[in-house]
Protein backbone atom coordinates (compact mmCIF):
# COMPACT_ATOMS: atom_id res chain seq x y z
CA UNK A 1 80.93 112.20 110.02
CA UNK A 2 82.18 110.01 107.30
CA UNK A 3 84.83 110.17 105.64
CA UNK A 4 87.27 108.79 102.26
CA UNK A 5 90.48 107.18 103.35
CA UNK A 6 93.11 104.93 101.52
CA UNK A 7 95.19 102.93 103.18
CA UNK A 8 98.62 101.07 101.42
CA UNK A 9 100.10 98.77 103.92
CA UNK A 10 103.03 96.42 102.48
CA UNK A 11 103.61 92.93 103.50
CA UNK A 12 106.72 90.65 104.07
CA UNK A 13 107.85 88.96 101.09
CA UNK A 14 108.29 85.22 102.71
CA UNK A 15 104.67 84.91 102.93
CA UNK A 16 102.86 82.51 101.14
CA UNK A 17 99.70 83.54 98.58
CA UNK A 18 97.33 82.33 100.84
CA UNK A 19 99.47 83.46 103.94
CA UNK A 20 99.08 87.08 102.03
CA UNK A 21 95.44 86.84 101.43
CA UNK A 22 94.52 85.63 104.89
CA UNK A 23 96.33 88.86 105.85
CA UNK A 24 94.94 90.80 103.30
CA UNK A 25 90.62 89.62 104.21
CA UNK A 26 91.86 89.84 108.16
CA UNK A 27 92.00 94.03 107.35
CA UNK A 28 88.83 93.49 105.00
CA UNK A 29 86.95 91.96 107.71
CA UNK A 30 88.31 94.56 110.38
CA UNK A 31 86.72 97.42 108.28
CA UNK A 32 83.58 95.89 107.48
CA UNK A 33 82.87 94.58 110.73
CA UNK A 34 83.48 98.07 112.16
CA UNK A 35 81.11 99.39 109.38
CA UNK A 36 83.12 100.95 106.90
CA UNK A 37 82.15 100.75 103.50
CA UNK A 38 85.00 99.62 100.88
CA UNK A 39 84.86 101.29 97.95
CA UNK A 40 87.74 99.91 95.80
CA UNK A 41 90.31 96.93 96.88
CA UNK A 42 93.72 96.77 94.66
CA UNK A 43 96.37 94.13 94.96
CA UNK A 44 99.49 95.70 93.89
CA UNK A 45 102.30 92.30 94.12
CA UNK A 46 105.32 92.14 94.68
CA UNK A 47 107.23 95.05 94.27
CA UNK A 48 110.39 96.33 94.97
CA UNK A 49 110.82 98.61 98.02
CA UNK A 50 112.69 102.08 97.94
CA UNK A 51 115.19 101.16 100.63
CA UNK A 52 115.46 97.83 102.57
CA UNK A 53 113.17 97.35 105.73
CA UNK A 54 114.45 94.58 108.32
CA UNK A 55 116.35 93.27 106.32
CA UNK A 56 113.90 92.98 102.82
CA UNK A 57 113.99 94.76 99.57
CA UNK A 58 110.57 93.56 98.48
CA UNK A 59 107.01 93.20 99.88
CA UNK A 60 103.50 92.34 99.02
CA UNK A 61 101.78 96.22 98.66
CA UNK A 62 97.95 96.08 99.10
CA UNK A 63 95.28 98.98 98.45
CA UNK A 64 92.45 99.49 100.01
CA UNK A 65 89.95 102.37 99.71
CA UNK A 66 86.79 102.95 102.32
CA UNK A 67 84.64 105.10 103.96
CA UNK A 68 84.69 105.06 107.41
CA UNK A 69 84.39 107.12 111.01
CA UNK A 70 87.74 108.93 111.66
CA UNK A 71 87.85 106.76 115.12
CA UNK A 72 88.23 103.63 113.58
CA UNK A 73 91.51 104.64 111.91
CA UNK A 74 93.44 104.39 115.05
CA UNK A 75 92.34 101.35 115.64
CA UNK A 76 93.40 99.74 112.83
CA UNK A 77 96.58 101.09 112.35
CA UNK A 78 97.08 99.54 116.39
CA UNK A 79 96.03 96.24 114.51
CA UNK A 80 98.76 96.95 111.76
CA UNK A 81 101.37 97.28 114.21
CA UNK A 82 100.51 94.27 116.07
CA UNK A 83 100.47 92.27 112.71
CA UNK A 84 104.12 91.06 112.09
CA UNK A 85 103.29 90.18 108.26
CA UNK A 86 102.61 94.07 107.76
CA UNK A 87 106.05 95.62 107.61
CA UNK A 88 104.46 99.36 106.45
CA UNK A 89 101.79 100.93 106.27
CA UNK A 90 100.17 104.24 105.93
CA UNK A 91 96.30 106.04 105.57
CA UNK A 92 95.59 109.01 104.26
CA UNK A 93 91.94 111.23 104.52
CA UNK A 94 91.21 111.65 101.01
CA UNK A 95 89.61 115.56 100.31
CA UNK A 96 86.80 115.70 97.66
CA UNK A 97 89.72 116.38 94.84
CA UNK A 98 91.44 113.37 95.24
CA UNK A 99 87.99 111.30 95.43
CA UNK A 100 87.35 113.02 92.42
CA UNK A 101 90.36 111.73 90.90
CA UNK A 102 90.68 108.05 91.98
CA UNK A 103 87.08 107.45 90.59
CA UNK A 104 88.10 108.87 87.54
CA UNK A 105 91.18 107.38 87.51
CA UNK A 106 89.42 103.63 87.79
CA UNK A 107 86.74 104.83 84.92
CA UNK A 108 89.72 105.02 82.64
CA UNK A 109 91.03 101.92 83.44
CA UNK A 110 87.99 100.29 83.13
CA UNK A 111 86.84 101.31 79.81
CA UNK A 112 91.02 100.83 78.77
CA UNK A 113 90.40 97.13 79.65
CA UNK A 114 87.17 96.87 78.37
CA UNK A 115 88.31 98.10 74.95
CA UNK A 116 91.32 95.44 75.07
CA UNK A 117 88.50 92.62 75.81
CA UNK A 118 87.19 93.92 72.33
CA UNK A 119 90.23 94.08 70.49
């Protein structure tokens, strides 16, 4: 059975941008390749973290939201840990509420930006 997941992972701050987006499409390509189906991709930046982790206060937070088989999760967080430019990361099973909610959440945002491209 498929199922919704999102998965945040944050990277090391002393990467480079293409360093980060190599990173970034090597997860991509894990999920499609496994045949998940990404449903929305969201590049946070650099942000600041809550408490320091080896020896960083900032990393590189990525989004990424999918449908996938509930064995490929394991899987990738092995790949994660393996992965020394991923210093966190974390997936959660989204129920049908919070699917409800993320779409409607990126509907608002769109037609926010749309009106600005208006304005």
């Amino acid at each position: 059975m498929t199922n919704q997941y999102e998965t945040v992972f944050i990277m090391t701050p002393v990467l480079s941008d293409e360093q980060m987006k190599e990173t970034v499409d090597k997860f991509r390509k894990y999920l499609k390749d496994k045949g998940a189906e990404i449903v929305f991709d969201d590049d946070w930046g650099l942000r600041k973290l809550a408490y320091p982790i080896h020896k960083k206060s900032t990393g590189f937070y990525h989004l990424l939201e999918y449908k996938a088989e509930g064995d490929l999760i394991d899987n990738m967080e092995v790949a994660f840990r393996r992965d020394e430019r991923v210093i966190r990361f974390l997936t959660v099973k989204l129920d049908k509420h919070a699917v409800t909610y993320n779409e409607k959440k990126r509907r608002i945002a769109k037609e926010k930006k749309e009106k600005e491209t208006v304005e």
